[in-house]
Every structure is written in structure tokens, then in C-alpha cells.
PDB file of N, CA and C in Angstrom:
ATOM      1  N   UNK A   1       1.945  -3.895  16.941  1.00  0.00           N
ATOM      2  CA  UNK A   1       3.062  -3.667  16.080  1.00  0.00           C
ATOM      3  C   UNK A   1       3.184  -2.159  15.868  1.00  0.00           C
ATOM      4  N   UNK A   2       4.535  -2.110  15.764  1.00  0.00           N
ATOM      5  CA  UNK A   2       4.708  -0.065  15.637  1.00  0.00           C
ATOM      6  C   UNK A   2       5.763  -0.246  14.742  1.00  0.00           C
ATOM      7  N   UNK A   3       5.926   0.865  13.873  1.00  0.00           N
ATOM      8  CA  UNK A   3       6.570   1.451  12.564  1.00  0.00           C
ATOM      9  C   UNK A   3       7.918   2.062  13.578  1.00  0.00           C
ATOM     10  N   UNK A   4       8.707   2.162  12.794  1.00  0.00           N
ATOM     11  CA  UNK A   4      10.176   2.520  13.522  1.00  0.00           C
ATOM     12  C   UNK A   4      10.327   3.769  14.261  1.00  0.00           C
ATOM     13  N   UNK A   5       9.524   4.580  14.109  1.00  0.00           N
ATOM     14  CA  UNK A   5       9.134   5.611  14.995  1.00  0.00           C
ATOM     15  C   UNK A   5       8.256   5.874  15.949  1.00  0.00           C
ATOM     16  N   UNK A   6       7.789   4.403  16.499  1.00  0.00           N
ATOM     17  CA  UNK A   6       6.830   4.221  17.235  1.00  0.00           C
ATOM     18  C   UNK A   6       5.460   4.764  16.830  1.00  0.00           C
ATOM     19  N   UNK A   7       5.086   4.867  16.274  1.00  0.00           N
ATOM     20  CA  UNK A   7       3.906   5.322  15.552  1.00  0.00           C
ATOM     21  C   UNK A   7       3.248   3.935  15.354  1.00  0.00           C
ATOM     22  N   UNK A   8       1.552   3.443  15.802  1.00  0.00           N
ATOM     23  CA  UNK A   8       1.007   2.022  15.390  1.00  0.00           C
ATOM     24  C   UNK A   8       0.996   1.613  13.948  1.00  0.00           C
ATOM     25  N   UNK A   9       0.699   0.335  13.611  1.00  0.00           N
ATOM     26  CA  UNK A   9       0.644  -0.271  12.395  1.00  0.00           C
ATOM     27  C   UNK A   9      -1.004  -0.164  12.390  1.00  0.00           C
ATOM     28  N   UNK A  10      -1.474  -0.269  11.307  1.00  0.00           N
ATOM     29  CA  UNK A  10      -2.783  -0.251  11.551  1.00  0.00           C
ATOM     30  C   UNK A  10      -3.622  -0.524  10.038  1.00  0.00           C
ATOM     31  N   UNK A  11      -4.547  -1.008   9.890  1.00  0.00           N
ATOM     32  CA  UNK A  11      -5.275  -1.657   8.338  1.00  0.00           C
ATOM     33  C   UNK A  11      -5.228  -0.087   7.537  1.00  0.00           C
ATOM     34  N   UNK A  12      -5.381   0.812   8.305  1.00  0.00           N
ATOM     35  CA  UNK A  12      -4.991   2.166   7.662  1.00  0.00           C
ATOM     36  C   UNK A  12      -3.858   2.315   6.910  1.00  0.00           C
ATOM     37  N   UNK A  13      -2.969   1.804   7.367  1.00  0.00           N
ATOM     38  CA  UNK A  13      -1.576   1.596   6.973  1.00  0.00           C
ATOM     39  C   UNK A  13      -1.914   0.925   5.500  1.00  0.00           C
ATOM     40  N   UNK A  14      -2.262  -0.275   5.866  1.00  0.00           N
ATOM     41  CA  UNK A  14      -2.153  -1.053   4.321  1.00  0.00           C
ATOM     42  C   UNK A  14      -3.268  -0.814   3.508  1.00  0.00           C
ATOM     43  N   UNK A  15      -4.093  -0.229   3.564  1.00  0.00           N
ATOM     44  CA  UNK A  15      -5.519   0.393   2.757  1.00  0.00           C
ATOM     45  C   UNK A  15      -4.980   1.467   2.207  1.00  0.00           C
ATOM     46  N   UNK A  16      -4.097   2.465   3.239  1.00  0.00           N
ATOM     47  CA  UNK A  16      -3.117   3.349   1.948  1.00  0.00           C
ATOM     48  C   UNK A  16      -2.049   3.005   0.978  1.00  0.00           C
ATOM     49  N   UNK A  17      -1.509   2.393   1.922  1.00  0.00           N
ATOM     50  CA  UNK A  17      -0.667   1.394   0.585  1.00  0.00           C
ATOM     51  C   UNK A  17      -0.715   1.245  -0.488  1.00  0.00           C
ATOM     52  N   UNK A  18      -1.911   0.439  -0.735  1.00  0.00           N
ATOM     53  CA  UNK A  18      -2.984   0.155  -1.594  1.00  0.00           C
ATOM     54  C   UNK A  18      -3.206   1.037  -2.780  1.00  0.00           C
ATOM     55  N   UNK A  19      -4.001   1.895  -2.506  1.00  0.00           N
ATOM     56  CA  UNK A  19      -4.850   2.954  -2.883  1.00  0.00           C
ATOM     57  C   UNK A  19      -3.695   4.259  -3.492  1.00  0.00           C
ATOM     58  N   UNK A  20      -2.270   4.224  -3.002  1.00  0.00           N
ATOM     59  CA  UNK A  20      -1.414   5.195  -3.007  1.00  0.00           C
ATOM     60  C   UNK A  20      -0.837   4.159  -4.152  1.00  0.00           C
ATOM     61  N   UNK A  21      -0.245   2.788  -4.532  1.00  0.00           N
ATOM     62  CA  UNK A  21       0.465   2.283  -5.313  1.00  0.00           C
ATOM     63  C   UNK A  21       0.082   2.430  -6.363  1.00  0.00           C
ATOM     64  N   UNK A  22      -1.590   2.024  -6.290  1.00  0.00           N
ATOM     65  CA  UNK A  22      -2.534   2.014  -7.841  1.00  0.00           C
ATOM     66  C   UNK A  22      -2.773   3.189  -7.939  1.00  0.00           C
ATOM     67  N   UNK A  23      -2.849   4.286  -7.710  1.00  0.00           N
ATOM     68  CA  UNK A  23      -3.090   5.688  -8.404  1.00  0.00           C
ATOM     69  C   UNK A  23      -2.045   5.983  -9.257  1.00  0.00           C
ATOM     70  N   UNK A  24      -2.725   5.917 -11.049  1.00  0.00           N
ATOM     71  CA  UNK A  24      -1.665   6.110 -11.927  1.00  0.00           C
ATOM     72  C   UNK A  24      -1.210   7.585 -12.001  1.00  0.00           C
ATOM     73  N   UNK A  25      -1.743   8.468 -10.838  1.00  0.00           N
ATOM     74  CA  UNK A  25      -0.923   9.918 -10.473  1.00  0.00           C
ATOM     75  C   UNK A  25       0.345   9.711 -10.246  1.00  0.00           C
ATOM     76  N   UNK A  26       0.049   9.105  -9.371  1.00  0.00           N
ATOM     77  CA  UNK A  26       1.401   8.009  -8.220  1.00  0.00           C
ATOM     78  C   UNK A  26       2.691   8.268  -8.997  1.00  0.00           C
ATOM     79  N   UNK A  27       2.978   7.176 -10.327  1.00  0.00           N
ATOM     80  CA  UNK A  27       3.269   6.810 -11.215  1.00  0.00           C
ATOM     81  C   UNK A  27       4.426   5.636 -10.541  1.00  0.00           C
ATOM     82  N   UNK A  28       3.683   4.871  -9.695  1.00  0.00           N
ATOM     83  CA  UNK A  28       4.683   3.796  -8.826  1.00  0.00           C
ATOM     84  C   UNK A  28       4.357   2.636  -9.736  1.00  0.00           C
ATOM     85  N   UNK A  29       5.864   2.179 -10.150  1.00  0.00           N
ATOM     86  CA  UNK A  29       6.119   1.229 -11.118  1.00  0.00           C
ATOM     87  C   UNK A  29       5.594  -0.472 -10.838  1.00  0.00           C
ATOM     88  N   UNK A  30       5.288   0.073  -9.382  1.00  0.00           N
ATOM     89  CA  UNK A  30       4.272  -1.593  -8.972  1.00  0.00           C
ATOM     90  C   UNK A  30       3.256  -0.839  -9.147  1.00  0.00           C
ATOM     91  N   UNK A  31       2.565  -0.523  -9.876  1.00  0.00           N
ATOM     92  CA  UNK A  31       1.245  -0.240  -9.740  1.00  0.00           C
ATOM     93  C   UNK A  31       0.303  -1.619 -10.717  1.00  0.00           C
ATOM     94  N   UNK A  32       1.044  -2.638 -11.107  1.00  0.00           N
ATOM     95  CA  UNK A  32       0.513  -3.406 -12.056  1.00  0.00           C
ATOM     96  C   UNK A  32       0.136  -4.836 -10.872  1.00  0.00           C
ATOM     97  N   UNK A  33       0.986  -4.496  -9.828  1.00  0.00           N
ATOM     98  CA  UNK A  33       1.063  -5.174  -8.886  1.00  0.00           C
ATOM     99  C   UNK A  33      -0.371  -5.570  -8.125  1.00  0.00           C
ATOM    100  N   UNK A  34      -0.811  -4.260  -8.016  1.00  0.00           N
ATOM    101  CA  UNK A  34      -2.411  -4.007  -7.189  1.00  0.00           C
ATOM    102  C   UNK A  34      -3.591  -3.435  -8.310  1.00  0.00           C
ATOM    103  N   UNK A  35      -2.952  -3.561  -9.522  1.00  0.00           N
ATOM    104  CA  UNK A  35      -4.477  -3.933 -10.291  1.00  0.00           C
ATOM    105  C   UNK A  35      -6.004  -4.409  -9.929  1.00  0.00           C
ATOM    106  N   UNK A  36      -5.186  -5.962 -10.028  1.00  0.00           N
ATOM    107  CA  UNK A  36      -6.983  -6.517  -9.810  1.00  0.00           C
ATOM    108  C   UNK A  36      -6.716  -7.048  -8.174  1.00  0.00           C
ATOM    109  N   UNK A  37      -6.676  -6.262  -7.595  1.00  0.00           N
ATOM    110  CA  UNK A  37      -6.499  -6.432  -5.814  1.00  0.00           C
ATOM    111  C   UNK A  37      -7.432  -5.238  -5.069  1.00  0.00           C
ATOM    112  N   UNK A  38      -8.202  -5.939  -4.990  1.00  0.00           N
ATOM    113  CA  UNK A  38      -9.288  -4.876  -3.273  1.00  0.00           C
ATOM    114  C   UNK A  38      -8.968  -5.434  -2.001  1.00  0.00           C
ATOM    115  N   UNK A  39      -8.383  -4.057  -1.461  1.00  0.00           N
ATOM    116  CA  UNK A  39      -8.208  -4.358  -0.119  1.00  0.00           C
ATOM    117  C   UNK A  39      -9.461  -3.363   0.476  1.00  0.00           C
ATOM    118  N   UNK A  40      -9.995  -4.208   1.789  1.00  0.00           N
ATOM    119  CA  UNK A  40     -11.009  -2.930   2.461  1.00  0.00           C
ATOM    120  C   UNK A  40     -10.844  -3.144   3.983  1.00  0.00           C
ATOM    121  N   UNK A  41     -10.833  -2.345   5.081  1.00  0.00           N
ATOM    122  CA  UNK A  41     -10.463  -2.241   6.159  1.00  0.00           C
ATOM    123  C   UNK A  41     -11.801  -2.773   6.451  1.00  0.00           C
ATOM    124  N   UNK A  42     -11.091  -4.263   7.836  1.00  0.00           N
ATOM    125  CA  UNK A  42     -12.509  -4.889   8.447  1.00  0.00           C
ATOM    126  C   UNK A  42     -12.790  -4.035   9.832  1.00  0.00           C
ATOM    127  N   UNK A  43     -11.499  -3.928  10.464  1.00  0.00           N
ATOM    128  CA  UNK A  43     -11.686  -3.789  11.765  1.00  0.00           C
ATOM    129  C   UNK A  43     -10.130  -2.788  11.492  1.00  0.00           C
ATOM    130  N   UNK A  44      -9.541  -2.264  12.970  1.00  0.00           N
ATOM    131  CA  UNK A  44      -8.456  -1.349  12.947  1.00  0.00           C
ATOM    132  C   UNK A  44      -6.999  -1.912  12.646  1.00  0.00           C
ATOM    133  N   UNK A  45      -7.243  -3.659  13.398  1.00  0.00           N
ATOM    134  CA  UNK A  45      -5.890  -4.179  12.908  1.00  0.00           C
ATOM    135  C   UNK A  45      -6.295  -4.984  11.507  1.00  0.00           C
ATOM    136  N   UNK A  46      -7.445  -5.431  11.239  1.00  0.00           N
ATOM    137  CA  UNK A  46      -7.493  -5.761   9.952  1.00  0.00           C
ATOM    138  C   UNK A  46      -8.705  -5.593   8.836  1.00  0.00           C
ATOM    139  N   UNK A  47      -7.851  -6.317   7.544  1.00  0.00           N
ATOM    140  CA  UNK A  47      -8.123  -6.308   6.238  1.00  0.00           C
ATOM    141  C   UNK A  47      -8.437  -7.512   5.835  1.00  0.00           C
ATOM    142  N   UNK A  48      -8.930  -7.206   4.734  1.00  0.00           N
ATOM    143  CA  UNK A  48      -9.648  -8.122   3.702  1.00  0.00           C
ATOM    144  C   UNK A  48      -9.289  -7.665   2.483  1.00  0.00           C
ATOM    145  N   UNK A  49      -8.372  -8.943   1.539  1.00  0.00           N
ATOM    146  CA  UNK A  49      -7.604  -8.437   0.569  1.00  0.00           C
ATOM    147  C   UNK A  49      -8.462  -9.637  -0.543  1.00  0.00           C
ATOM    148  N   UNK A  50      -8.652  -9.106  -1.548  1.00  0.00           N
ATOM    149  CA  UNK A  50      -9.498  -9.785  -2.490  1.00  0.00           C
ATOM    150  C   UNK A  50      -9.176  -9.846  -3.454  1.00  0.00           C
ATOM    151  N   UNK A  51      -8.507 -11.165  -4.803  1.00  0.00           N
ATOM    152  CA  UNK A  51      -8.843 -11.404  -5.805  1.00  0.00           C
ATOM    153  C   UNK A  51      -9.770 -11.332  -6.900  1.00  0.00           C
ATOM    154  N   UNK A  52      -9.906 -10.946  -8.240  1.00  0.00           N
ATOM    155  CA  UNK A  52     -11.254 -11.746  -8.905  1.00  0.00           C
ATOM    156  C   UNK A  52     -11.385 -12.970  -9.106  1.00  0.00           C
ATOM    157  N   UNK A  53      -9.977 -13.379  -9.135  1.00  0.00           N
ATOM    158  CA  UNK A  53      -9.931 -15.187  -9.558  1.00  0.00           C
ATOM    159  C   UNK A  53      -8.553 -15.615  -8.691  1.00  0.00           C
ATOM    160  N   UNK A  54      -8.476 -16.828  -8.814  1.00  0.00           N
ATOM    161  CA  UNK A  54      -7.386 -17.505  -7.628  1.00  0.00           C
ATOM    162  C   UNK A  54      -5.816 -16.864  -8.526  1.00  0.00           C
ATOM    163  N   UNK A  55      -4.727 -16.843  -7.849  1.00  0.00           N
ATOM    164  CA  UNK A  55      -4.016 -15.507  -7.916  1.00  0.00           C
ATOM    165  C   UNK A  55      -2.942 -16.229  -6.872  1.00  0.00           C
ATOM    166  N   UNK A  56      -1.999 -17.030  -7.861  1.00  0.00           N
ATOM    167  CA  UNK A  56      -0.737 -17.320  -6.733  1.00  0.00           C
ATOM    168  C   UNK A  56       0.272 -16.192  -6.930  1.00  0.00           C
ATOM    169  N   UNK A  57       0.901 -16.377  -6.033  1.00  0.00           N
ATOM    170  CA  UNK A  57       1.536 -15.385  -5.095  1.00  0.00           C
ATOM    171  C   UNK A  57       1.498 -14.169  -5.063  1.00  0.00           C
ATOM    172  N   UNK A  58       0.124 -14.226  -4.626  1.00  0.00           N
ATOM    173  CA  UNK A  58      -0.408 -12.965  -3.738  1.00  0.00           C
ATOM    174  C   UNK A  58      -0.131 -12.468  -2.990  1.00  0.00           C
ATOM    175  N   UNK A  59       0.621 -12.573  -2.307  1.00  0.00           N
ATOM    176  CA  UNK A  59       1.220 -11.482  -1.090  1.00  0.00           C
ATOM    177  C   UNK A  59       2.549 -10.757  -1.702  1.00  0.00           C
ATOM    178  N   UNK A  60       2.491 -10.900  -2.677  1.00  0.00           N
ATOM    179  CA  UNK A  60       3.341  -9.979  -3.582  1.00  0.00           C
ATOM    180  C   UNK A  60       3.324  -8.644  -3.210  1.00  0.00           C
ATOM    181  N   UNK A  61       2.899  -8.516  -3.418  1.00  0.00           N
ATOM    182  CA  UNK A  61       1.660  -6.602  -3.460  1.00  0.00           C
ATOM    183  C   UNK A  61       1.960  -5.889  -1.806  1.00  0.00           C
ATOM    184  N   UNK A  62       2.435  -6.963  -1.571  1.00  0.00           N
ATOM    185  CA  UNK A  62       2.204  -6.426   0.300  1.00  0.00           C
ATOM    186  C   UNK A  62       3.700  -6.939   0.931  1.00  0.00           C
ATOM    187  N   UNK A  63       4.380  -7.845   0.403  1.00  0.00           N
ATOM    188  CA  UNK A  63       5.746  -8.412   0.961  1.00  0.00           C
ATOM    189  C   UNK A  63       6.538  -8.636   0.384  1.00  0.00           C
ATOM    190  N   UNK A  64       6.348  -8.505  -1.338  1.00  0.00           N
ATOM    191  CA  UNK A  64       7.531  -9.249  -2.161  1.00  0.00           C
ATOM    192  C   UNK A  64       8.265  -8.115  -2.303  1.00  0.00           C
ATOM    193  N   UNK A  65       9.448  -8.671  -3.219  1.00  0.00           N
ATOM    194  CA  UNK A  65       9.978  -8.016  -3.944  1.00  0.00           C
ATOM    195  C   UNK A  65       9.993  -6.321  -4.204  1.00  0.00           C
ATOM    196  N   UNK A  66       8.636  -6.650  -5.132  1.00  0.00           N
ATOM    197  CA  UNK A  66       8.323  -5.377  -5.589  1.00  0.00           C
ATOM    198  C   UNK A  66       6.773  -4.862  -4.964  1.00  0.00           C
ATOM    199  N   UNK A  67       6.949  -5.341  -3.609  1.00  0.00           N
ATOM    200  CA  UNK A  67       5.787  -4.423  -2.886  1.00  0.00           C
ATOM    201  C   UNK A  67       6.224  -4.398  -1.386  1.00  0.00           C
ATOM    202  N   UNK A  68       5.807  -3.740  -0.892  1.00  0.00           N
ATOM    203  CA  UNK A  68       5.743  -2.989   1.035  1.00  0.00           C
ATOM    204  C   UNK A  68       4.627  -2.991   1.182  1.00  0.00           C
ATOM    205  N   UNK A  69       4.623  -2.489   2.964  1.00  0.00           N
ATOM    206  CA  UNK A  69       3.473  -1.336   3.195  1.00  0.00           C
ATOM    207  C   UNK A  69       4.532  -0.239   3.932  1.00  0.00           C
ATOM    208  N   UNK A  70       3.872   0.437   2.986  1.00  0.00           N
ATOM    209  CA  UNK A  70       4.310   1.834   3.809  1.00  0.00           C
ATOM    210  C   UNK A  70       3.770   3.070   4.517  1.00  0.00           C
ATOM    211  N   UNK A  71       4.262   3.649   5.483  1.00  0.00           N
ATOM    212  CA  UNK A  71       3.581   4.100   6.396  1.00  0.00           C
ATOM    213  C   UNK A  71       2.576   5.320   6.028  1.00  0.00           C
ATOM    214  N   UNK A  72       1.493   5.384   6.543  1.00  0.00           N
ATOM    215  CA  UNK A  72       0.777   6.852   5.954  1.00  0.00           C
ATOM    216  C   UNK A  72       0.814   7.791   6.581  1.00  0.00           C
ATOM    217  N   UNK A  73       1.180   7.523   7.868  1.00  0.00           N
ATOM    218  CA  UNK A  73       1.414   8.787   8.711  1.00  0.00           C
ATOM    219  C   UNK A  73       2.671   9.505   7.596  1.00  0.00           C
ATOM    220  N   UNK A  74       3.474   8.912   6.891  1.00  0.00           N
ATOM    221  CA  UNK A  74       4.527   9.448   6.602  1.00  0.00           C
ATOM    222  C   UNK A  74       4.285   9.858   5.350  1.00  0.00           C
ATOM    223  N   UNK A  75       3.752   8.986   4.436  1.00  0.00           N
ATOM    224  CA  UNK A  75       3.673   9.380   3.087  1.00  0.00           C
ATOM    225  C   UNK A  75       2.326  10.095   2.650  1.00  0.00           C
ATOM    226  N   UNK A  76       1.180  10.328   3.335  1.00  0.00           N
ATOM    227  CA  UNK A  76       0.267  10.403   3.290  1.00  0.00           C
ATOM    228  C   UNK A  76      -0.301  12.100   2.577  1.00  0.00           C
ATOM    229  N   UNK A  77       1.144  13.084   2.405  1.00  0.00           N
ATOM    230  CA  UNK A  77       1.322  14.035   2.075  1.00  0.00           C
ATOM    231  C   UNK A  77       1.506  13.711   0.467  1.00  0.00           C
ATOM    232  N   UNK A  78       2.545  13.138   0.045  1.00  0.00           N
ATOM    233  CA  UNK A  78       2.822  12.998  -1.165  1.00  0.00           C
ATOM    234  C   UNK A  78       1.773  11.058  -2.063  1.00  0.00           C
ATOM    235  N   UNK A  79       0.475  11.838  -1.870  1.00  0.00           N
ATOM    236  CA  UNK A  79      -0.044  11.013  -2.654  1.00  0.00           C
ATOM    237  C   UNK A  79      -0.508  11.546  -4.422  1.00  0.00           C
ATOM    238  N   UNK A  80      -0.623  10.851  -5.212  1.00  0.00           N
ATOM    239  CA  UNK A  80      -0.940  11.379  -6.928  1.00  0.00           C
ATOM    240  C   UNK A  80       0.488  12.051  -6.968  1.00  0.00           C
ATOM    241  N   UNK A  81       0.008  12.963  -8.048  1.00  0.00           N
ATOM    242  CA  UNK A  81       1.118  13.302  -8.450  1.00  0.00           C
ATOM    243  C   UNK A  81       2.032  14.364  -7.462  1.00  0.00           C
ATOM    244  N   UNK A  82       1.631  14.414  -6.360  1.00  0.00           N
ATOM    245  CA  UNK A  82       2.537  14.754  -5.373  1.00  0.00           C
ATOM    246  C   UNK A  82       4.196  13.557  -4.581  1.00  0.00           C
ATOM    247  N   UNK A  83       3.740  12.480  -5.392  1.00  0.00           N
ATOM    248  CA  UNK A  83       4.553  11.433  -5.260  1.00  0.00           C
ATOM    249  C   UNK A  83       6.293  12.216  -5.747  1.00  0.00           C
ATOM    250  N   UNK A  84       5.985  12.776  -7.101  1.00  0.00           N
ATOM    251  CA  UNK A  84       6.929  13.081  -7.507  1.00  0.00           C
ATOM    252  C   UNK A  84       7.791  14.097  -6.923  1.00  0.00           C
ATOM    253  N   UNK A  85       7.292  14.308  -5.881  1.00  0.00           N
ATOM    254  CA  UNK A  85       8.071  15.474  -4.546  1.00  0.00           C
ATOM    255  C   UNK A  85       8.841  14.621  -4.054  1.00  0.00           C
ATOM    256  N   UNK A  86       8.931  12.901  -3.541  1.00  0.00           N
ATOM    257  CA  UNK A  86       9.553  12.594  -2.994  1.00  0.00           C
ATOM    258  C   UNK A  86      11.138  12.589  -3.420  1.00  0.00           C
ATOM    259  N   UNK A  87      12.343  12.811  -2.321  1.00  0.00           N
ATOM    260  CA  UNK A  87      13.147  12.470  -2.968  1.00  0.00           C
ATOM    261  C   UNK A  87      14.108  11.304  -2.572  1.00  0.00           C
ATOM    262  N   UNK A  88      15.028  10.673  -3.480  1.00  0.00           N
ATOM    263  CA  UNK A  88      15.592   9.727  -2.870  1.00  0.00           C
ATOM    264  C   UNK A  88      16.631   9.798  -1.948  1.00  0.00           C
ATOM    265  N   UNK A  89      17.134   8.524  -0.946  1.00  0.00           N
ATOM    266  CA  UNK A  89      17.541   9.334   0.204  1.00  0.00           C
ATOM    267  C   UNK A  89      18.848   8.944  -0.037  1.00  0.00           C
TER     268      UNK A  89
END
């Protein structure tokens, strides 16, 4: 799988995701989203995404609504409070 610029998809991808949503630097309004969620890279195409307790609709955080993954090659500059550099397009 490749990102629209041909660039790979990769557990890197969604481990930043992750880690970039819940940083209350961030100040990304899903950040309540990936609270009690550990993700940890198994292998290059995948992850292991973890609950503390059973947790319906979990793939929230990663497909709903109010979550993505988004790319790190791209965003990987504006993480914490460098978020607030981004602008809208």
C-alpha cells in the first residue's frame, strides 16, 4: 500500500499517528480518542493496538469519524506544539 504520493504505508505510519494525536502539545481535539490505546510496531507492515479493557468501537482512533492515519513522512515536522504551524488548506 502507498500514500498518494507514492511514498509506502508502513506501522511507522500508524505508531506516529498515534503518538502525534495524544501529545497534549499537539492540541488535536481527538486526542481523547487515543487515551487508553497502545499501539507498538510488531513488524514493518504491522501493529499491535491494545486496550486496558474490552472497548467497542475501536477502530475509531484509526478510521472513524474523528480519527485517520496520517502520513509521517509528511507531518512528521510539525509534531507538539509545532502542530500549530500547520495551516488549513
Amino acid at each position: 500500500m502507498k500514500w498518494h504520493d507514492g511514498k509506502p504505508f508502513t506501522a511507522d505510519d500508524v505508531v506516529f499517528n498515534w503518538e502525534y494525536s495524544r501529545d497534549p502539545a499537539t492540541a488535536a481535539v481527538t486526542i481523547g480518542t487515543y487515551r487508553n490505546v497502545v499501539v507498538e510496531k510488531v513488524d514493518d507492515l504491522t501493529v499491535r493496538v491494545a486496550f486496558p479493557k474490552p472497548t467497542p468501537f475501536w477502530a475509531v482512533a484509526f478510521v472513524g469519524p474523528s480519527g485517520c492515519i496520517i502520513p509521517k513522512h509528511l507531518f512528521s515536522e510539525f509534531r507538539g506544539s509545532k502542530a500549530a504551524r500547520l495551516q488549513p488548506i
